[in-house]
C-alpha atoms as a PDB file:
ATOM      1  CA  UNK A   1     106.838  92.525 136.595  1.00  0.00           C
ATOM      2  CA  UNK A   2     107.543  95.132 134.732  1.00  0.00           C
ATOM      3  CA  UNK A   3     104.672  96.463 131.908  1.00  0.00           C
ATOM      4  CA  UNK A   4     105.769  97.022 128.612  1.00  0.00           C
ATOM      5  CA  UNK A   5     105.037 100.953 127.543  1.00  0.00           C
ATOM      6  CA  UNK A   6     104.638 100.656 123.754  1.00  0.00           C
ATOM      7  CA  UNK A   7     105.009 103.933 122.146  1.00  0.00           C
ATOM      8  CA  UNK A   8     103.056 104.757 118.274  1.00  0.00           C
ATOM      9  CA  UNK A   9     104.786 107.884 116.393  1.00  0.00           C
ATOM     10  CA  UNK A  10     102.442 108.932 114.021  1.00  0.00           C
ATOM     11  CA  UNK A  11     103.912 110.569 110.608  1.00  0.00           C
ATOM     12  CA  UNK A  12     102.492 113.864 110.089  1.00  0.00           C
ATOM     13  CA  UNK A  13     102.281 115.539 106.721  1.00  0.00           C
ATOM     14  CA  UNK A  14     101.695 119.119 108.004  1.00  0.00           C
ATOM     15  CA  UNK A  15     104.223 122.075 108.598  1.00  0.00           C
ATOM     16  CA  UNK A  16     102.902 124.123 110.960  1.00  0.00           C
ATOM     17  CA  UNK A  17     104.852 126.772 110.049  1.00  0.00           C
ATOM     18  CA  UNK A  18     102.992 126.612 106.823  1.00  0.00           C
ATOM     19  CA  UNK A  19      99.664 126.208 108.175  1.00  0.00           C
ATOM     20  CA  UNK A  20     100.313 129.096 110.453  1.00  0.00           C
ATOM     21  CA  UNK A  21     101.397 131.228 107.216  1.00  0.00           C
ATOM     22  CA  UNK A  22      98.355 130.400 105.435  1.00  0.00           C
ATOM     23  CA  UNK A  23      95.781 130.845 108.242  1.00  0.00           C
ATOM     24  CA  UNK A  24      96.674 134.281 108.812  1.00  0.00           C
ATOM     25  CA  UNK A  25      96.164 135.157 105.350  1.00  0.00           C
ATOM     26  CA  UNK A  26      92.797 133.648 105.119  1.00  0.00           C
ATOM     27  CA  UNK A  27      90.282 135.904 105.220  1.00  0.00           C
ATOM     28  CA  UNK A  28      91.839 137.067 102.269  1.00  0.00           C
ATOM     29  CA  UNK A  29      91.094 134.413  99.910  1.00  0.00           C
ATOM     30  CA  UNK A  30      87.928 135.500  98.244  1.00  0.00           C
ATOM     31  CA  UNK A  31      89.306 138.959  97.411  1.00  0.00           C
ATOM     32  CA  UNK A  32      90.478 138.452  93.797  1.00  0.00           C
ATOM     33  CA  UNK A  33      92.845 142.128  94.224  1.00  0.00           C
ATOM     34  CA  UNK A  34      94.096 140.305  97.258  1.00  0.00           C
ATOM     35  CA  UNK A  35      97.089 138.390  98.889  1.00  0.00           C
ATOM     36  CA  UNK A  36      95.419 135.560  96.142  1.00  0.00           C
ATOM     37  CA  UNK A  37      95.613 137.269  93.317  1.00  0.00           C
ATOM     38  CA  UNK A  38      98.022 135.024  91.604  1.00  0.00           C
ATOM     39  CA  UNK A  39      95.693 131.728  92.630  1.00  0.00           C
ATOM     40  CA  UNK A  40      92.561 134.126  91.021  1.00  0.00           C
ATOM     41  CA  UNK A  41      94.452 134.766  87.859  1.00  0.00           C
ATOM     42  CA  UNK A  42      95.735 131.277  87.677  1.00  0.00           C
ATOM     43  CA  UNK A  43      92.225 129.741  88.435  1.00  0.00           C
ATOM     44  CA  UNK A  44      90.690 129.441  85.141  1.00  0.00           C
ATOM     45  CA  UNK A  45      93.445 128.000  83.630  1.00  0.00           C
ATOM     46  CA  UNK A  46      93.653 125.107  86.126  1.00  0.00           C
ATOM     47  CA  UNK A  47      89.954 124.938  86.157  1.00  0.00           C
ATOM     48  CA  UNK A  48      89.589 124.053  82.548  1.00  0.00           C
ATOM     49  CA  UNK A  49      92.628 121.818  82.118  1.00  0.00           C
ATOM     50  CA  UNK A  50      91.504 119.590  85.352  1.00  0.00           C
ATOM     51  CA  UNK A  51      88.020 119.759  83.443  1.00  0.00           C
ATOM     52  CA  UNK A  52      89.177 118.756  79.837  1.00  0.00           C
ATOM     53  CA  UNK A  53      91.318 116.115  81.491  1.00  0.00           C
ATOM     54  CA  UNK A  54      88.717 114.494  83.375  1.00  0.00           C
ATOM     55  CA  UNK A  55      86.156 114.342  80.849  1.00  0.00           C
ATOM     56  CA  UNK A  56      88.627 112.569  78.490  1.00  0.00           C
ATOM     57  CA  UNK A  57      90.145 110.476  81.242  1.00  0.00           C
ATOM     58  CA  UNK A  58      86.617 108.963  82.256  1.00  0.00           C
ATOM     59  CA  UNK A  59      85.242 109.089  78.595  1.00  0.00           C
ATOM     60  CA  UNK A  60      82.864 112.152  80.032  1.00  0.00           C
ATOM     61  CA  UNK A  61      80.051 113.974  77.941  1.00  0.00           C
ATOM     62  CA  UNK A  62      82.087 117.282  77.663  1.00  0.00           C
ATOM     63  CA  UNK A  63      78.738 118.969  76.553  1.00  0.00           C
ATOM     64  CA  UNK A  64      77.039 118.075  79.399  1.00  0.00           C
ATOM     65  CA  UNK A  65      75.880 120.592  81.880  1.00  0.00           C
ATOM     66  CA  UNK A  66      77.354 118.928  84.196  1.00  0.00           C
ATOM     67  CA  UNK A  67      79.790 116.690  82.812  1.00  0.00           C
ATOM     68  CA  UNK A  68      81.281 115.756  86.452  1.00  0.00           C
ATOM     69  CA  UNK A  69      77.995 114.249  87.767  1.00  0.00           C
ATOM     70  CA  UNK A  70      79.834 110.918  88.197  1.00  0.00           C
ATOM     71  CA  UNK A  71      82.994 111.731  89.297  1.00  0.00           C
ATOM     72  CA  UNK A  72      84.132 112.012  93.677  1.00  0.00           C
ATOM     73  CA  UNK A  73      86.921 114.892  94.059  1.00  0.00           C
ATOM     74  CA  UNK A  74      89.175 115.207  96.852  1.00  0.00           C
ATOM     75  CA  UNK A  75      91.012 118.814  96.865  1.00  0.00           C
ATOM     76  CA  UNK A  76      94.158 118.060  99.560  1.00  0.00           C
ATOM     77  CA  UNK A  77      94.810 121.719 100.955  1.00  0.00           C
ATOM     78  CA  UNK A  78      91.645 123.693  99.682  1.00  0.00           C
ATOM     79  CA  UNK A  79      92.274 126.703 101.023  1.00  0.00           C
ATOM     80  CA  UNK A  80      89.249 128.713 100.755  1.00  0.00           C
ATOM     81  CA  UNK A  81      87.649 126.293  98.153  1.00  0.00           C
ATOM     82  CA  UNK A  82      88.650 128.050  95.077  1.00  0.00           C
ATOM     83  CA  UNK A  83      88.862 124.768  92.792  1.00  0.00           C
ATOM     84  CA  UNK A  84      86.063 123.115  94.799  1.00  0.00           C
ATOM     85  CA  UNK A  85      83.465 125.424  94.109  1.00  0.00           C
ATOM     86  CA  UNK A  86      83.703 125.154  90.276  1.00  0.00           C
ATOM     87  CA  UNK A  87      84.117 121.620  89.972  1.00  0.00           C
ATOM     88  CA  UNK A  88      80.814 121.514  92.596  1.00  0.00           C
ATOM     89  CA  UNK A  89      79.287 123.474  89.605  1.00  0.00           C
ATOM     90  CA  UNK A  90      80.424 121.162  86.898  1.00  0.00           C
ATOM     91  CA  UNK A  91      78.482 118.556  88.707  1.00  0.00           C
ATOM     92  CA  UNK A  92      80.985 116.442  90.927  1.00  0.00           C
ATOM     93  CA  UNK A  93      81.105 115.127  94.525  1.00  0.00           C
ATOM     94  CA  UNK A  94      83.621 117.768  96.465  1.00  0.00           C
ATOM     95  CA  UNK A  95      85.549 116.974  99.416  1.00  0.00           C
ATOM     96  CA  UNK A  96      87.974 119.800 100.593  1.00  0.00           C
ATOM     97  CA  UNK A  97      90.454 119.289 103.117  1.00  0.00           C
ATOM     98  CA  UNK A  98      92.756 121.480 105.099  1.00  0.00           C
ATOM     99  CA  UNK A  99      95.046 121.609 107.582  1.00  0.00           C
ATOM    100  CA  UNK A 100      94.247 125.593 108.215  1.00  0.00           C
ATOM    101  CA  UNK A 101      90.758 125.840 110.798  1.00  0.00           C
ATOM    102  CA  UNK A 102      90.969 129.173 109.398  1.00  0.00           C
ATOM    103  CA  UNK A 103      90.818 128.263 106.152  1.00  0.00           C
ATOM    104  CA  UNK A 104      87.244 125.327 106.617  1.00  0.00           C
ATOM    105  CA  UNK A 105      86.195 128.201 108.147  1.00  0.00           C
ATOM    106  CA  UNK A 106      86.077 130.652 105.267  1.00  0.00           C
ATOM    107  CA  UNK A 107      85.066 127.773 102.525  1.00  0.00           C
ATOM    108  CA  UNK A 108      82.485 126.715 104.500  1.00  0.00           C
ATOM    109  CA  UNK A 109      81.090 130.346 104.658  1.00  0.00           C
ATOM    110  CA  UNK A 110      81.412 130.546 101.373  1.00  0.00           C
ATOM    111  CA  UNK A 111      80.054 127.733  99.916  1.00  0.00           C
ATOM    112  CA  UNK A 112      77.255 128.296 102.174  1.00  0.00           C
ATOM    113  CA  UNK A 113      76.701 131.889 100.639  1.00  0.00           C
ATOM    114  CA  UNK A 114      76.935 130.177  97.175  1.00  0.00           C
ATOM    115  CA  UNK A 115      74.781 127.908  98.395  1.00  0.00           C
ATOM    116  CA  UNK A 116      76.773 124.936  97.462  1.00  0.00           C
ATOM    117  CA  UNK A 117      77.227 121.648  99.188  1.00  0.00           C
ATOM    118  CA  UNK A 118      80.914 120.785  99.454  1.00  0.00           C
ATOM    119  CA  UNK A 119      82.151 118.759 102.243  1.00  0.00           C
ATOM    120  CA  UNK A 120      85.265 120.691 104.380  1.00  0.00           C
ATOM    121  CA  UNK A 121      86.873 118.895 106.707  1.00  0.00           C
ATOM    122  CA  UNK A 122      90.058 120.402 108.668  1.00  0.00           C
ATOM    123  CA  UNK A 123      92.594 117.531 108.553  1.00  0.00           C
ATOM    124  CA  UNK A 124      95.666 116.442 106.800  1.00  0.00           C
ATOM    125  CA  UNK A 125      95.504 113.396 104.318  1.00  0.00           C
ATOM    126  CA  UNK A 126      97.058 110.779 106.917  1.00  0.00           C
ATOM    127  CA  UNK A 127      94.130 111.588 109.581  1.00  0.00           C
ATOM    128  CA  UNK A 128      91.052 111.420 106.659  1.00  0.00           C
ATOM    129  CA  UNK A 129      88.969 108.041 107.325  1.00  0.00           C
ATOM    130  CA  UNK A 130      86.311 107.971 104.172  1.00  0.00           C
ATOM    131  CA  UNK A 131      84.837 104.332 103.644  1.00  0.00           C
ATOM    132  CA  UNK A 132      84.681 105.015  99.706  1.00  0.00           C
ATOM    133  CA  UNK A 133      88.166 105.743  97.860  1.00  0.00           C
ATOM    134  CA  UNK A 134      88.354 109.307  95.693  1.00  0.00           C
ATOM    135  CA  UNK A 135      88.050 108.843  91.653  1.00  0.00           C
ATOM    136  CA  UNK A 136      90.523 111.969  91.558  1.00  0.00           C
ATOM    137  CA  UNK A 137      92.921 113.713  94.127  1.00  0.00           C
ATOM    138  CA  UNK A 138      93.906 117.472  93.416  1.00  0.00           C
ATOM    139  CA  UNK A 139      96.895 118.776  95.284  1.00  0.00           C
ATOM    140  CA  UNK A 140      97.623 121.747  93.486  1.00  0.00           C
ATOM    141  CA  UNK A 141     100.146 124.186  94.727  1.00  0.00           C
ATOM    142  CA  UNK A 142     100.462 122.059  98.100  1.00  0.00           C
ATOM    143  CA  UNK A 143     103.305 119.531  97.947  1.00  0.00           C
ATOM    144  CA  UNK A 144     105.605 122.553  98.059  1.00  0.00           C
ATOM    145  CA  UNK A 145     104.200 123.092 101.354  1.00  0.00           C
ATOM    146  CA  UNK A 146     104.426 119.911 103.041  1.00  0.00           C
ATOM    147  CA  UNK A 147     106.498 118.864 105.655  1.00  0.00           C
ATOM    148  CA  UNK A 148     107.677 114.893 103.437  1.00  0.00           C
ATOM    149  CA  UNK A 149     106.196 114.552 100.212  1.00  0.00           C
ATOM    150  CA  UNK A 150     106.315 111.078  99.774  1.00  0.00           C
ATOM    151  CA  UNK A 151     104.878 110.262 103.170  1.00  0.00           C
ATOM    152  CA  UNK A 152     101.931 112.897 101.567  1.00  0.00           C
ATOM    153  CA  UNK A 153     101.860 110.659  98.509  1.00  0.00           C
ATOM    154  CA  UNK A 154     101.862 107.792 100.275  1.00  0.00           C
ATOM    155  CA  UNK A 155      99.154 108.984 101.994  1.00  0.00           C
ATOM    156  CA  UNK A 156      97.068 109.829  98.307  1.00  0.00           C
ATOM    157  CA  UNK A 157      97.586 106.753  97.467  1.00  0.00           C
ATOM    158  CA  UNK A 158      95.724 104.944 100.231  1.00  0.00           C
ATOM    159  CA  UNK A 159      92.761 107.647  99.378  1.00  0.00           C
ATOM    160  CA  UNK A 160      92.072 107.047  95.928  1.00  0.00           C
ATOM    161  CA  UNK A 161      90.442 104.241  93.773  1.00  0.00           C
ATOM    162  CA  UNK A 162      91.997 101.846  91.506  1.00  0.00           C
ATOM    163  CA  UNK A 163      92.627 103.612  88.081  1.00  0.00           C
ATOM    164  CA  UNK A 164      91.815 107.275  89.417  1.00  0.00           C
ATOM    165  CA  UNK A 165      93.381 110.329  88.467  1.00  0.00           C
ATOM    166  CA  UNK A 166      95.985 112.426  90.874  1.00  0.00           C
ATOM    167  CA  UNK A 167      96.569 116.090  89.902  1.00  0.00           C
ATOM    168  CA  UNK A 168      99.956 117.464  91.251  1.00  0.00           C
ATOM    169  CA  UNK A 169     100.773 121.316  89.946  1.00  0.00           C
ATOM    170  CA  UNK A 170     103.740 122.860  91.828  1.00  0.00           C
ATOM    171  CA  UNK A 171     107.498 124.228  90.884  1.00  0.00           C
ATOM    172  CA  UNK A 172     109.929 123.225  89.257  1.00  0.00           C
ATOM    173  CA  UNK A 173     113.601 123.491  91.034  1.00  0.00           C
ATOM    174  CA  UNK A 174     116.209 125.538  88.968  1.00  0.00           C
ATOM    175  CA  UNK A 175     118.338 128.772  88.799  1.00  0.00           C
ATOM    176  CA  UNK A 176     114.848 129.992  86.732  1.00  0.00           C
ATOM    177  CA  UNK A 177     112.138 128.684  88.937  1.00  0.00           C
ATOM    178  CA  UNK A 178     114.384 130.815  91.969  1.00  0.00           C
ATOM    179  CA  UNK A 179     114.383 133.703  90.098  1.00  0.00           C
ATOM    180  CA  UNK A 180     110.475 133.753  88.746  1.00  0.00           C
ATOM    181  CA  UNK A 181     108.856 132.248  91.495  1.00  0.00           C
ATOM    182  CA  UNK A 182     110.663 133.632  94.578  1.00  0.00           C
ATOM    183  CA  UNK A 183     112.755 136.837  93.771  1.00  0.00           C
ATOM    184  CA  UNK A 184     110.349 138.099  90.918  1.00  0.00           C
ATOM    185  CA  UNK A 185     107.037 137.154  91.752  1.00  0.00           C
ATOM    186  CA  UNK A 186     107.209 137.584  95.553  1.00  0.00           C
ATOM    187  CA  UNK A 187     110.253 140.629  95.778  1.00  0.00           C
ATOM    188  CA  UNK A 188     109.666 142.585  92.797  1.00  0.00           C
ATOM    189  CA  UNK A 189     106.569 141.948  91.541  1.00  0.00           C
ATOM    190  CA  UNK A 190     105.174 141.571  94.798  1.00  0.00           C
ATOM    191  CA  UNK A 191     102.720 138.996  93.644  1.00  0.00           C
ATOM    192  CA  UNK A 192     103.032 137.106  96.746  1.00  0.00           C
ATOM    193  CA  UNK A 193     104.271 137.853 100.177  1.00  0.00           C
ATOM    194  CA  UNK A 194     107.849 137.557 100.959  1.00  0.00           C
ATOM    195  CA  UNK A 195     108.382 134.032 102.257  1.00  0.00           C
ATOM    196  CA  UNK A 196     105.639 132.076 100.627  1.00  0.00           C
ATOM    197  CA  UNK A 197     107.924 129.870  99.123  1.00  0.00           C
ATOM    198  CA  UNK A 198     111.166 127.977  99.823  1.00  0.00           C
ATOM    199  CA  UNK A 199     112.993 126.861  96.898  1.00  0.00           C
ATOM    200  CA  UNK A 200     114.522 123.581  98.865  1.00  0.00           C
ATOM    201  CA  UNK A 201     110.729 122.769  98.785  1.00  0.00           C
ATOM    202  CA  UNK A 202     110.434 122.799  95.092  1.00  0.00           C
ATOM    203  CA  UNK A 203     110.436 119.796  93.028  1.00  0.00           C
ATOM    204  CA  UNK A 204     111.927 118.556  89.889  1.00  0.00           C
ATOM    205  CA  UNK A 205     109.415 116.405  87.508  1.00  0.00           C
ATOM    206  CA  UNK A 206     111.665 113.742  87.948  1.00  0.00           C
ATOM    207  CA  UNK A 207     111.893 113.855  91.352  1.00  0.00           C
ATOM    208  CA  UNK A 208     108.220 113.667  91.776  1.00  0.00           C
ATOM    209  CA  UNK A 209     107.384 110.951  89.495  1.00  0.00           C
ATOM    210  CA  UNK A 210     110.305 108.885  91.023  1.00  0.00           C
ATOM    211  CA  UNK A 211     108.227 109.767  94.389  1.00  0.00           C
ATOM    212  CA  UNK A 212     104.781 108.883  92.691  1.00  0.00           C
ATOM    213  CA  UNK A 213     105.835 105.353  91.541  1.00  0.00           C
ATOM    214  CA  UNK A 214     107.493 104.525  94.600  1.00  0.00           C
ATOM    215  CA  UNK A 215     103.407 105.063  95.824  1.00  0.00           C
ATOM    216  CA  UNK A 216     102.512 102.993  92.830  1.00  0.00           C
ATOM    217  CA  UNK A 217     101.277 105.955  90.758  1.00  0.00           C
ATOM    218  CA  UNK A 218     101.903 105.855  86.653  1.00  0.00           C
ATOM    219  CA  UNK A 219     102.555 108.832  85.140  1.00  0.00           C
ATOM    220  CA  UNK A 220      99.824 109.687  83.143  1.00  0.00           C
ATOM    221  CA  UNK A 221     100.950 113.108  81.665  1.00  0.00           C
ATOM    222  CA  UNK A 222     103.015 116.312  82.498  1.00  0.00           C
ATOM    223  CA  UNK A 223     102.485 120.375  80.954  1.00  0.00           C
ATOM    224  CA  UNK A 224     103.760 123.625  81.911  1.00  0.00           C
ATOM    225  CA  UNK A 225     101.909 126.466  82.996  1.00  0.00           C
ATOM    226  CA  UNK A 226     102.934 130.064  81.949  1.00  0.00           C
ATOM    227  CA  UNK A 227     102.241 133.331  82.376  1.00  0.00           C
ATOM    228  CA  UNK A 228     101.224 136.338  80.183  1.00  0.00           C
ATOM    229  CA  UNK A 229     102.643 139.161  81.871  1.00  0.00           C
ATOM    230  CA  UNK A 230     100.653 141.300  78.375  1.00  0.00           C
ATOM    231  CA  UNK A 231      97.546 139.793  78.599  1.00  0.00           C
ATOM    232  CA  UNK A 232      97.308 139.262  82.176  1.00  0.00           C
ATOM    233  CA  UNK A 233      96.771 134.957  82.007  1.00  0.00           C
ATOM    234  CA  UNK A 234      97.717 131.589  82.256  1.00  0.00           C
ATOM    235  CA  UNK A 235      98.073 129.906  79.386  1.00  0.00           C
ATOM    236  CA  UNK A 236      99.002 125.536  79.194  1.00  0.00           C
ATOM    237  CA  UNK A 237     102.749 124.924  77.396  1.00  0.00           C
ATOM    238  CA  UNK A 238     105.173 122.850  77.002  1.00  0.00           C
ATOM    239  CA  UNK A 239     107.341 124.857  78.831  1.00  0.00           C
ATOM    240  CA  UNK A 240     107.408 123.036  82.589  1.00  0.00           C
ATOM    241  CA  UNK A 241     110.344 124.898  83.651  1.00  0.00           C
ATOM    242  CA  UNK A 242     109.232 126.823  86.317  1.00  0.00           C
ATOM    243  CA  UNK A 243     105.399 126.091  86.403  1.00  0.00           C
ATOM    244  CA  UNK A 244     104.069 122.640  86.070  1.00  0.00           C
ATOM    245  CA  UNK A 245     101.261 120.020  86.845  1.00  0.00           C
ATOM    246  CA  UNK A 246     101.668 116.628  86.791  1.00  0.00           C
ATOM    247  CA  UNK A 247      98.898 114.026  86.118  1.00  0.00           C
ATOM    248  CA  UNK A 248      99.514 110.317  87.714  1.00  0.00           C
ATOM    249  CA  UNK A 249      97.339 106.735  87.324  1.00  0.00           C
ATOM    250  CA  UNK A 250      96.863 104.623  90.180  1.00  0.00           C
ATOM    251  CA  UNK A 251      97.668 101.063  89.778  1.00  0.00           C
END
């Protein structure tokens, strides 16, 4: 008699090649003149538009001193826990996961230092097991890293509550977003190092929302994000065409 052999593929979200990019670049992260420097400049920004958006999302106190007291977080490629550690301070419930061991390793030192407690785990969404669902999911500046986006999606959606609030900021994919994001910011400018991006990773609006509802996401909201080259910041506009983040609704 022969026994059946049953094999189980399991999806994976992660590009290693990715990972491996990031994880050698990780002891870097907390060095605002460093390989970050764009994420450091970029960080208030993103902090205070997440922060405005949850407090009139949930019907917050935005005068509160900490007005995120109530609310879980789950950051989907932390890094080294640049977002997490402010919203920690506004008040909420952090999770931070990464694919990088490199890069749990530096948040966790950090937040340690900072004596904050955030929860790192290294792992990619598809291999998280948390018996309570998220109110919010960040993935900012990660989709364009990921190996299939709507399997990573699909993924979010299985990790976040009824009614909760996704975050997606990324690139947008045109002639401009080529020549800002790749050739200026990472060949002339030198913002970034040379091969942090690939264009066919960058995503259209469209294309992601058609991705999000597919995961039965709503879209909630979408605004560009631009840069200042005079005054040295990020400012929110209407102007998503190379910059963007989108906001989504779970049904």
């Amino acid at each position: 008699m022969h026994k059946r052999i049953q094999t189980i593929i399991i999806l994976s979200t992660v590009d290693k090649i990715e990972v491996e990019k990031f994880s050698k670049l990780a002891s870097d992260w907390w060095n605002p003149n460093g390989k970050f420097k764009p994420l450091h400049l970029f960080n208030p920004t993103r902090i205070k538009f997440i922060k405005e958006k949850l407090v009139d999302y949930f019907g917050l106190n935005p005068k509160a001193q900490e007005p995120l007291k109530k609310i879980n977080i789950l950051d989907i490629g932390c890094g080294g826990g640049l977002l997490c550690e402010p919203l920690k301070r506004l008040g909420a419930t952090v999770t931070g996961i990464d694919a990088s061991k490199n890069n749990i390793k530096v948040a966790k030192f950090h937040a340690k230092e900072m004596n904050l407690n955030i929860n790192y785990i290294k792992c990619s969404p598809e291999n998280l097991k948390f018996k309570n669902k998220f109110n919010v999911i960040l993935n900012m500046e990660v989709v364009e890293h990921v190996s299939n986006v709507n399997l990573f999606i699909q993924n979010c959606a299985t990790l976040i509550e009824k009614n909760g609030i996704m975050f997606v900021a990324t690139i947008n994919k045109n002639l401009k977003s080529y020549l800002y994001a790749i050739l200026g910011a990472e060949y002339i400018l030198r913002w970034l190092p040379i091969g942090t991006h690939d264009w066919e990773k960058f995503l259209t609006p469209q294309e992601l929302e058609n991705i999000a509802i597919r995961n039965n996401f709503t879209m909630d909201e979408m605004v560009g994000m631009k840069f200042n080259l005079f005054s040295k910041k990020w400012l929110k506009s209407t102007d998503a065409s190379v910059n963007y983040i989108s906001t989504f609704s779970k049904n």
